[in-house]
C-alpha atoms as a PDB file:
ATOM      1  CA  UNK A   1     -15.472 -42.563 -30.689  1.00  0.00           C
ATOM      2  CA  UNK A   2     -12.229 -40.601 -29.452  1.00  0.00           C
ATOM      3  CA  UNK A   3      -9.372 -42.821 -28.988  1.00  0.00           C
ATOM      4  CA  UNK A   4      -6.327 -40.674 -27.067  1.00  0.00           C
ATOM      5  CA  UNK A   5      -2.678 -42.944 -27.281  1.00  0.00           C
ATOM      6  CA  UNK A   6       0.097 -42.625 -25.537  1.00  0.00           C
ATOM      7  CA  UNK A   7       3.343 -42.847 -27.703  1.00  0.00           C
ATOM      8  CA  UNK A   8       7.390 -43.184 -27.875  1.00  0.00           C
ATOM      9  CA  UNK A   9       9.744 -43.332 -30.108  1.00  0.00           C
ATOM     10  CA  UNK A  10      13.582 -43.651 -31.219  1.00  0.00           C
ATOM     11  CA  UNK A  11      13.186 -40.524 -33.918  1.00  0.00           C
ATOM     12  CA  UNK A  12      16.893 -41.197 -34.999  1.00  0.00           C
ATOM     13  CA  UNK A  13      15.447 -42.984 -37.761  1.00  0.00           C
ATOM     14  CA  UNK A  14      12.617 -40.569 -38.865  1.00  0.00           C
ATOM     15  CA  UNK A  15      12.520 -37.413 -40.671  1.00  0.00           C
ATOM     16  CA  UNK A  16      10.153 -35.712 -37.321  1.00  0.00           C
ATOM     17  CA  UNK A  17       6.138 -36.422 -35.758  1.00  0.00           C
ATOM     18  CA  UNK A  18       4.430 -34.473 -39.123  1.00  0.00           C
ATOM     19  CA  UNK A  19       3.345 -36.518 -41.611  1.00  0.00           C
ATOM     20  CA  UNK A  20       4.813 -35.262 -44.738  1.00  0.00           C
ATOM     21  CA  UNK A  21       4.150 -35.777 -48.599  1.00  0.00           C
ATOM     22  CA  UNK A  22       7.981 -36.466 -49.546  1.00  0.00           C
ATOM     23  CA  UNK A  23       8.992 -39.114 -47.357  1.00  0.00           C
ATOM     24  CA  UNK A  24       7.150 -41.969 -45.414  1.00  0.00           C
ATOM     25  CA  UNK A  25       9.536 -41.631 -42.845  1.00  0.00           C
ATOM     26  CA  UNK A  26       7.647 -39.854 -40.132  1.00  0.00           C
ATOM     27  CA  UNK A  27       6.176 -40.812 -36.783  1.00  0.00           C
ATOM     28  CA  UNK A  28       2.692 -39.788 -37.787  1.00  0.00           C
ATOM     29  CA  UNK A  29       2.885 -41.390 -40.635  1.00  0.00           C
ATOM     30  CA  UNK A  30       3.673 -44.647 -39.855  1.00  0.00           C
ATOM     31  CA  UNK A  31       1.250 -45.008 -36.911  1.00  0.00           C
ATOM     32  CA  UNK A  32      -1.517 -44.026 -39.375  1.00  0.00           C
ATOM     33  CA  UNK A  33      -0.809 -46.315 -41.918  1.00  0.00           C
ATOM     34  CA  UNK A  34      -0.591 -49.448 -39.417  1.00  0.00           C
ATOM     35  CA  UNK A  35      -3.528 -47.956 -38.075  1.00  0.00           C
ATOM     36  CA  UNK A  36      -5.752 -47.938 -41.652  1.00  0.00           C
ATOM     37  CA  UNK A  37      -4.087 -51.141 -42.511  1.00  0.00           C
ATOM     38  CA  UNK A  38      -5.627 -52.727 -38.770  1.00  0.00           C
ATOM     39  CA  UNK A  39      -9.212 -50.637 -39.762  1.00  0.00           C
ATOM     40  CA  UNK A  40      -9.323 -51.252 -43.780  1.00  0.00           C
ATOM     41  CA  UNK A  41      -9.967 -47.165 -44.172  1.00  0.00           C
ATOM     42  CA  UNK A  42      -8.184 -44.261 -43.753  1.00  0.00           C
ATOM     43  CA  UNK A  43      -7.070 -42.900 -40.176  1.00  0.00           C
ATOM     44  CA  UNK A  44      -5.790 -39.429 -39.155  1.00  0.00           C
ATOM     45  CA  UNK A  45      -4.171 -38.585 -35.614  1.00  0.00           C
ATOM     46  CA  UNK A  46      -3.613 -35.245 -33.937  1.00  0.00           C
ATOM     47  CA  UNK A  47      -0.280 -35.147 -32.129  1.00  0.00           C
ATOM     48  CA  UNK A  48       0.436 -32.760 -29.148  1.00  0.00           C
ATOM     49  CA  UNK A  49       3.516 -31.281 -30.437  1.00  0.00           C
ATOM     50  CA  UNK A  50       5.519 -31.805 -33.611  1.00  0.00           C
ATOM     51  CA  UNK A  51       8.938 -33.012 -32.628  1.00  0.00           C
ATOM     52  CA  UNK A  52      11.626 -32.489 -35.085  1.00  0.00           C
ATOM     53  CA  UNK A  53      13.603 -34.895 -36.910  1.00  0.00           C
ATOM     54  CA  UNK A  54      15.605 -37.186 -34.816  1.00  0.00           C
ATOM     55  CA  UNK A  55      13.935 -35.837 -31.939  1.00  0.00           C
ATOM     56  CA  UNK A  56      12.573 -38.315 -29.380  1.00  0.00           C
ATOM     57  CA  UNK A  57       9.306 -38.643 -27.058  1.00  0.00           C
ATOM     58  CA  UNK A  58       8.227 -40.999 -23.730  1.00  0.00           C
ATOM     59  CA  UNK A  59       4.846 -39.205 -23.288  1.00  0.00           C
ATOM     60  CA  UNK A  60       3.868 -38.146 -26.699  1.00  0.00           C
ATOM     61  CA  UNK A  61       0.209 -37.816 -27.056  1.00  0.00           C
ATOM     62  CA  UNK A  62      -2.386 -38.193 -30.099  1.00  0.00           C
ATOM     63  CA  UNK A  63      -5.634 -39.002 -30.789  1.00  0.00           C
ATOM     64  CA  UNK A  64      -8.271 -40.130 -33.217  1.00  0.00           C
ATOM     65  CA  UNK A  65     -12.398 -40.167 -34.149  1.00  0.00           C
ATOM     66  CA  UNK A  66     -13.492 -43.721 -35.353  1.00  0.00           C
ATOM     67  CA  UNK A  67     -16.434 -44.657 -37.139  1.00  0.00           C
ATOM     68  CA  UNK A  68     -15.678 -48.563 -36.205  1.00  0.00           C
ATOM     69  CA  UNK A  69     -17.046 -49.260 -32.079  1.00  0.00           C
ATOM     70  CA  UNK A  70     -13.752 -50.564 -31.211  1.00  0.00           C
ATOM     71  CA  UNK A  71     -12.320 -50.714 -27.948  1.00  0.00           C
ATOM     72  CA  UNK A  72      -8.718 -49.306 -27.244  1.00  0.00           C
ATOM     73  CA  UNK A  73      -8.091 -53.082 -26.099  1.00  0.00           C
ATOM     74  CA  UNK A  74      -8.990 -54.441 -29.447  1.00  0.00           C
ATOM     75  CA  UNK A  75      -6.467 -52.147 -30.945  1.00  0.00           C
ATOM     76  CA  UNK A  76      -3.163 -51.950 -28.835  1.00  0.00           C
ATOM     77  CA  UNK A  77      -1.860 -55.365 -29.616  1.00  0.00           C
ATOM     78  CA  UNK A  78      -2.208 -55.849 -33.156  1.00  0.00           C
ATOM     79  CA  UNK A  79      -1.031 -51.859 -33.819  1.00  0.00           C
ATOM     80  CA  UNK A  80       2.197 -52.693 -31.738  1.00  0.00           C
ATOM     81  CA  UNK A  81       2.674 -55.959 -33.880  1.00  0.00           C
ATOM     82  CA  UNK A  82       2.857 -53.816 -36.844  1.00  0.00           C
ATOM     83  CA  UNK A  83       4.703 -50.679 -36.027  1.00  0.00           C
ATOM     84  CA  UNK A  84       8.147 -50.663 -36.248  1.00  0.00           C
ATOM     85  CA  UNK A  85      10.457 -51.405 -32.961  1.00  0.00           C
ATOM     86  CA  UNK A  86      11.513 -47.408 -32.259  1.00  0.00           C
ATOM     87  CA  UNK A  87       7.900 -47.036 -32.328  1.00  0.00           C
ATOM     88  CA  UNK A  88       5.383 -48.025 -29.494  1.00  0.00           C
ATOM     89  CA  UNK A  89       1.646 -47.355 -28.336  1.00  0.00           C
ATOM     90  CA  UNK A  90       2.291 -47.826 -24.871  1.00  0.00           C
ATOM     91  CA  UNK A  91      -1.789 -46.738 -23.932  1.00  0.00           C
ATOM     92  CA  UNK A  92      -4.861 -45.936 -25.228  1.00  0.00           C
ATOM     93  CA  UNK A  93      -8.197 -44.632 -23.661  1.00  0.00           C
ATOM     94  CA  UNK A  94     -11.297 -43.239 -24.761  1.00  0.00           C
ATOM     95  CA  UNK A  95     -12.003 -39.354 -24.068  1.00  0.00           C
ATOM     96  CA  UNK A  96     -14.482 -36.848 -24.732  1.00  0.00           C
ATOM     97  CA  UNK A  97     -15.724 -36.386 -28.106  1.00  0.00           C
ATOM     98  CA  UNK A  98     -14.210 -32.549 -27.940  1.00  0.00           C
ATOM     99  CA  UNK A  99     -10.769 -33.762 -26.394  1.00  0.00           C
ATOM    100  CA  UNK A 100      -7.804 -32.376 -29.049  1.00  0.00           C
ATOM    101  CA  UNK A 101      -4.727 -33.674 -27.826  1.00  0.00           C
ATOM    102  CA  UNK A 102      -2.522 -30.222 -29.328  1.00  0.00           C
ATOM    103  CA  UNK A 103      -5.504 -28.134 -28.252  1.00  0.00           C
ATOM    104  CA  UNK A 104      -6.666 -28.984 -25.210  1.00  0.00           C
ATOM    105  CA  UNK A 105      -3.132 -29.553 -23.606  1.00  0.00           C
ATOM    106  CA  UNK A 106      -2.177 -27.028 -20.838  1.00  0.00           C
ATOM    107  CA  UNK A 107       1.575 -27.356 -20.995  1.00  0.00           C
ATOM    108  CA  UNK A 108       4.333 -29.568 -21.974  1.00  0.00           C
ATOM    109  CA  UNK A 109       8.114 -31.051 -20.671  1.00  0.00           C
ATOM    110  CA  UNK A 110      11.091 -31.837 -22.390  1.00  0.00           C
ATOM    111  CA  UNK A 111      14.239 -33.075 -21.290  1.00  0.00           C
ATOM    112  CA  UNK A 112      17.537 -32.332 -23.324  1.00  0.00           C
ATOM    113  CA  UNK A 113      20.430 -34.633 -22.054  1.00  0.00           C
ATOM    114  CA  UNK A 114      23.997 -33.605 -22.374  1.00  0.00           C
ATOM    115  CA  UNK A 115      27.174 -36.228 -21.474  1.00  0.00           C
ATOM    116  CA  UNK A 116      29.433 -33.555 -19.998  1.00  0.00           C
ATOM    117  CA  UNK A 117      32.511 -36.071 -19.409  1.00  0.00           C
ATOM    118  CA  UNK A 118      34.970 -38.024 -21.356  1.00  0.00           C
ATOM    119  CA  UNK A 119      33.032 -41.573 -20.582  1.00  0.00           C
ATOM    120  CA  UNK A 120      30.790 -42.797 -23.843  1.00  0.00           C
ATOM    121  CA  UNK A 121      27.254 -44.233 -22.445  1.00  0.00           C
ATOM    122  CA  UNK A 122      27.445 -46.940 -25.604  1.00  0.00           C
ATOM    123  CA  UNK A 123      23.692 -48.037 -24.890  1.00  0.00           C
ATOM    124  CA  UNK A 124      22.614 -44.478 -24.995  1.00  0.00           C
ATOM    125  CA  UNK A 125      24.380 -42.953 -27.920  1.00  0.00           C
ATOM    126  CA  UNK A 126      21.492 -42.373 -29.587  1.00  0.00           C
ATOM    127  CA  UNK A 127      19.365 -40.407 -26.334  1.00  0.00           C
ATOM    128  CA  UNK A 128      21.956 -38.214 -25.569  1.00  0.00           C
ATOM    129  CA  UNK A 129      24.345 -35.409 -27.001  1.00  0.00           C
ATOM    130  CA  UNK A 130      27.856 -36.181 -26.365  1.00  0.00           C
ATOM    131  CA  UNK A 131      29.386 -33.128 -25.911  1.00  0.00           C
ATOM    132  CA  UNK A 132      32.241 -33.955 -23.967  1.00  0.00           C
ATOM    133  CA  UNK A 133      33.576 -31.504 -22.060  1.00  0.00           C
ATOM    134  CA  UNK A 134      32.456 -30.102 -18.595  1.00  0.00           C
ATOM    135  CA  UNK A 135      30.162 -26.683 -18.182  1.00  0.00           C
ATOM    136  CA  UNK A 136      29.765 -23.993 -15.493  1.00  0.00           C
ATOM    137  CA  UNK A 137      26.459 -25.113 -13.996  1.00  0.00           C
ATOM    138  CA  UNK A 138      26.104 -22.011 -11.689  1.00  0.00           C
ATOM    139  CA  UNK A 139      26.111 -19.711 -14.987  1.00  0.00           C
ATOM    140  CA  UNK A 140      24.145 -22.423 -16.678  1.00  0.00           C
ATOM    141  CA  UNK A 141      21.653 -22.367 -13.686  1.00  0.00           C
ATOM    142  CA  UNK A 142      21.525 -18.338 -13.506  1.00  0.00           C
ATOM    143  CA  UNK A 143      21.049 -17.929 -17.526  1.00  0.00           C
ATOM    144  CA  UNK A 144      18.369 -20.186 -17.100  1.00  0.00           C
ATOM    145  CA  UNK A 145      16.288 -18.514 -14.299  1.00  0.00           C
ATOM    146  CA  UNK A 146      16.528 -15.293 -16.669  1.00  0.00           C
ATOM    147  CA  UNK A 147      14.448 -17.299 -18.988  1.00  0.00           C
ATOM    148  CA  UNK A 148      11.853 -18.222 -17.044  1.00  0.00           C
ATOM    149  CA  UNK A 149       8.723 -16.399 -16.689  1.00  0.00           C
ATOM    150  CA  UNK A 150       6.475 -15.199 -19.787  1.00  0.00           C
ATOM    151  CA  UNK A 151       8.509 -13.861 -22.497  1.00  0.00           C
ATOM    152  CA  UNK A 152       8.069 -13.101 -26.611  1.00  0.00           C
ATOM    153  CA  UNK A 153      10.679 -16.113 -27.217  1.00  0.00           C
ATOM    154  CA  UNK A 154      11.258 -14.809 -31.420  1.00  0.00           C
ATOM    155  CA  UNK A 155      14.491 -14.663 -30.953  1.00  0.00           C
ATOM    156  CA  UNK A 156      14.752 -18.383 -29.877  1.00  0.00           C
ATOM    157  CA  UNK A 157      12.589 -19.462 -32.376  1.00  0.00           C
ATOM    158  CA  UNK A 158      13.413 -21.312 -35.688  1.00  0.00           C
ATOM    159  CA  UNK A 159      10.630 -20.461 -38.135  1.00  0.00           C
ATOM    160  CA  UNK A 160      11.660 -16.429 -39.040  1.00  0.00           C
ATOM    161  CA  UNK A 161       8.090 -16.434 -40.890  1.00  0.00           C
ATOM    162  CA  UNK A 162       6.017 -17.102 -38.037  1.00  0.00           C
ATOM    163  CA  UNK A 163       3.566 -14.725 -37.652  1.00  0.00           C
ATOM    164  CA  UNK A 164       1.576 -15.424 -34.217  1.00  0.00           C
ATOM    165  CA  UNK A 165       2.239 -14.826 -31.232  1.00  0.00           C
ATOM    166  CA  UNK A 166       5.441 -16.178 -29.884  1.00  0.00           C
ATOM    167  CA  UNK A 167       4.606 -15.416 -26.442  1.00  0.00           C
ATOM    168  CA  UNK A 168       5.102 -18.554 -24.267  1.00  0.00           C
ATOM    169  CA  UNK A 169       5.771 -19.259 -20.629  1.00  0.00           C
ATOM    170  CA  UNK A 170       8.471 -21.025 -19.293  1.00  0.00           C
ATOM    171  CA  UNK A 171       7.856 -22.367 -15.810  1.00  0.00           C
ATOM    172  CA  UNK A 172      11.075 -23.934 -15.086  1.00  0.00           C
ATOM    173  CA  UNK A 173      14.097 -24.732 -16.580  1.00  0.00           C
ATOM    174  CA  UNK A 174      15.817 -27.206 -14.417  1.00  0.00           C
ATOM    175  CA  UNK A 175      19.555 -28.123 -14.388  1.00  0.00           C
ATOM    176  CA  UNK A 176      20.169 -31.711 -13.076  1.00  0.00           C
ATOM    177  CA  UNK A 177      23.614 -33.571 -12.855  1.00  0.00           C
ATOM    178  CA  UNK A 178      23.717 -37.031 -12.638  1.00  0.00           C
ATOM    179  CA  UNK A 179      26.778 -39.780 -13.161  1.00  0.00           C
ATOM    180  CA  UNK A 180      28.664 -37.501 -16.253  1.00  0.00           C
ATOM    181  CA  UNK A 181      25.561 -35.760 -17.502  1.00  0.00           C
ATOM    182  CA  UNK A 182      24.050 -32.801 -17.082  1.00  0.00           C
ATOM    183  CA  UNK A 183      20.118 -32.679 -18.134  1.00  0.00           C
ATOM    184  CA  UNK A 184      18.034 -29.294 -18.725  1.00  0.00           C
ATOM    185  CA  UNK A 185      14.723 -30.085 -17.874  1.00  0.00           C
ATOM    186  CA  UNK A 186      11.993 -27.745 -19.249  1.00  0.00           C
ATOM    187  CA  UNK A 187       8.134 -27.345 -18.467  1.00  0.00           C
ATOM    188  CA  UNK A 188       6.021 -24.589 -19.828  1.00  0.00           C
ATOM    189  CA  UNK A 189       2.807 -24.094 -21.747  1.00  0.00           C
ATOM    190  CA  UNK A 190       4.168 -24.057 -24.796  1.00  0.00           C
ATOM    191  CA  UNK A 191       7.059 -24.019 -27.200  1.00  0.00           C
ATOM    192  CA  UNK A 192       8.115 -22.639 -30.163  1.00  0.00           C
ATOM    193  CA  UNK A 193       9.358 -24.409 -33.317  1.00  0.00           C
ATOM    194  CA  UNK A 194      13.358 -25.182 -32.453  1.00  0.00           C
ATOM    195  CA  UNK A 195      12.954 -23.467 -28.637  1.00  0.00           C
ATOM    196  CA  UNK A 196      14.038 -26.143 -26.676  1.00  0.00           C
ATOM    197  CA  UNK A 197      16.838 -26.741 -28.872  1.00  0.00           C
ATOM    198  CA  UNK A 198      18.273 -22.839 -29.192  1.00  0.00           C
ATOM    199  CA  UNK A 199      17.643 -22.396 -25.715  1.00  0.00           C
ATOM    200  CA  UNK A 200      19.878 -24.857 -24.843  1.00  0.00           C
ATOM    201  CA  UNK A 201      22.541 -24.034 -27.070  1.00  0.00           C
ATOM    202  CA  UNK A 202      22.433 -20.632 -26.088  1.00  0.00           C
ATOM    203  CA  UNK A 203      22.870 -22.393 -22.190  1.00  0.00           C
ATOM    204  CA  UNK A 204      25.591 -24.068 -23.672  1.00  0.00           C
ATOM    205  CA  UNK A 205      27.409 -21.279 -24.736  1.00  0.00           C
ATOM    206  CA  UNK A 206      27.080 -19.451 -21.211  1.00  0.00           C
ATOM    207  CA  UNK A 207      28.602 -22.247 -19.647  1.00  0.00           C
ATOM    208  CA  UNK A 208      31.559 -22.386 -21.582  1.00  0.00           C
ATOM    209  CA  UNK A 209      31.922 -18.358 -20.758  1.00  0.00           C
ATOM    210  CA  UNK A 210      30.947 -17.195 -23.762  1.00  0.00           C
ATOM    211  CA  UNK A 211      27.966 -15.377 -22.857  1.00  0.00           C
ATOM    212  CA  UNK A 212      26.692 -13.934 -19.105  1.00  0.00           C
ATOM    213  CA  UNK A 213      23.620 -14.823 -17.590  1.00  0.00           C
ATOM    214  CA  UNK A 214      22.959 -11.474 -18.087  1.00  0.00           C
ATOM    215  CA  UNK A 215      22.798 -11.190 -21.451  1.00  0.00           C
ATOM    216  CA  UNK A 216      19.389 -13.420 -21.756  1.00  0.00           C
ATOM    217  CA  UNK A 217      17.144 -10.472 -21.093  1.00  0.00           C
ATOM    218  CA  UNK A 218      18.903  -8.832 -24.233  1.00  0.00           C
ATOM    219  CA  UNK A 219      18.547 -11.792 -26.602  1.00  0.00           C
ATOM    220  CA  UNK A 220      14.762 -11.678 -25.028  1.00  0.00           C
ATOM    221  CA  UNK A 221      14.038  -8.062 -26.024  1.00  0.00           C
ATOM    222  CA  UNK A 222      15.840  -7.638 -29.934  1.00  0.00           C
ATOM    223  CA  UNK A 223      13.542 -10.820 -31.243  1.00  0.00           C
ATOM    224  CA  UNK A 224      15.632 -11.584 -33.436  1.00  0.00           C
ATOM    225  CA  UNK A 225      17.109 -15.486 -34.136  1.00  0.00           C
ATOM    226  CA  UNK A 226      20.724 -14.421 -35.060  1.00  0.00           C
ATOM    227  CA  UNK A 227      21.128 -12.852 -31.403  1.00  0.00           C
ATOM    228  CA  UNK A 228      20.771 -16.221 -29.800  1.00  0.00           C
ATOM    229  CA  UNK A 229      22.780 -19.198 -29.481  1.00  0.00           C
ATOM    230  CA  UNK A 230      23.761 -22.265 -31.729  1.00  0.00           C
ATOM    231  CA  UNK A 231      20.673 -24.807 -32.208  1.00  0.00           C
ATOM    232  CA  UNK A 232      21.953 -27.578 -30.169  1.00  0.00           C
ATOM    233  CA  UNK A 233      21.329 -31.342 -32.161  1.00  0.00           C
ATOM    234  CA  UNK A 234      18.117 -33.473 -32.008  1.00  0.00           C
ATOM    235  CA  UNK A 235      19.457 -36.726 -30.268  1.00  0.00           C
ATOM    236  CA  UNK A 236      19.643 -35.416 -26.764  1.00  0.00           C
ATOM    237  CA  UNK A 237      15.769 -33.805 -26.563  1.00  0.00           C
ATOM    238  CA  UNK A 238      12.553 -36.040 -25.559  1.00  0.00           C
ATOM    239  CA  UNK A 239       9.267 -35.110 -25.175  1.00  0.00           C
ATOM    240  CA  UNK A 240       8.259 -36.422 -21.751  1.00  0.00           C
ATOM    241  CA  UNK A 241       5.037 -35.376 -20.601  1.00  0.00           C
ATOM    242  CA  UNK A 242       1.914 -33.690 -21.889  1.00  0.00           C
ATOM    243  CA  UNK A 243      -0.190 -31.798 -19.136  1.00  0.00           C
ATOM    244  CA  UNK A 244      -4.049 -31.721 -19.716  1.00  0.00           C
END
């Protein structure tokens, strides 16, 4: 049986989605071992994207193949009683037997919230990147339609060693003001390790004047990381949606 969940999380508190050998502190891991604890045996989930640490997500997506016939109903309740509070199974479904919730996605969003004036949102500290000062949305806004299209994204990518294809299409990067913040809102079919993050910094650094809109297709063509902007911090990005 192939259970798909839909997950969020507070990933102040959590060193990223991966599961990792050196810490327990890690989305994946924690869901899997509430997850064998509920099914007395070991559990693995596939996630749909591997959000960094203290990165955040309203519409992650994972699944899993049990051996047990249980029905997603049988299993939300007692897996949110034993998952921590910044973590929650809002869903779960049965799919497919070939369903792969990384694989067979066709695109993702993130938003990346920025508080742009002097007023602190207390309750939100932790969703949003207070950086204070106003921007020049209209640069902002024209960097950010030289960005999107299908482009080799290397030189807004994090990992220098990757070695396949960093090809990805953007299909919108949208700028959105609301009540002191300005959010960049992206959608594409797929992102590269730290994109999100160094696009928006490079954004960043166009609205304060320190780069033109121009100077995107550039960055595009040398592929190279150190041509780009600043990596912007983890609080303000969540994972919103994942498009099958």
């Amino acid at each position: 049986m192939n259970i798909r969940m839909l997950i969020q999380y507070d990933g102040t508190a959590y060193s990223g989605w991966q599961k990792q050998k050196n810490t327990d502190s890690t989305i994946q891991g924690r869901i899997e071992k509430a997850l064998s604890e509920i099914l007395g045996e070991e559990t693995e989930i596939s996630g749909a994207g591997r959000t960094d640490a203290g990165v955040h997500a309203s519409g992650q997506v994972a699944n899993m193949h049990l051996t047990r016939s249980l029905s997603p109903g049988q299993l939300l309740k007692p897996l949110n009683e034993i998952l921590p509070d910044d973590i929650a199974v809002t869903a779960m479904d049965c799919v497919p037997d070939r369903f792969h919730s990384r694989l067979s996605a066709k695109g993702k969003r993130y938003r990346y919230r920025i508080r742009t004036d002097y007023r602190k949102k207390v309750f939100e500290k932790r969703q949003i990147w207070a950086y204070g000062k106003p921007l020049d949305l209209d640069a902002v806004r024209a960097a950010a339609e030289e960005l999107t299209g299908t482009f080799d994204f290397r030189s807004f990518c994090s990992n220098k060693k990757m070695k396949k294809s960093s090809v990805r299409t953007l299909s919108q990067i949208a700028v959105e003001e609301r009540d002191g913040e300005t959010d960049l809102v992206f959608e594409g079919d797929g992102f590269l390790q730290g994109m999100v993050r160094i696009i928006t910094g490079t954004l960043i650094e166009t609205g304060e004047g320190k780069r033109l809109p121009g100077d995107m297709k550039k960055i595009l063509a040398l592929r190279m990381r150190s041509e780009a902007g600043f990596t912007a911090p983890p609080q303000g990005l969540i994972l919103e949606e994942v498009y099958y």
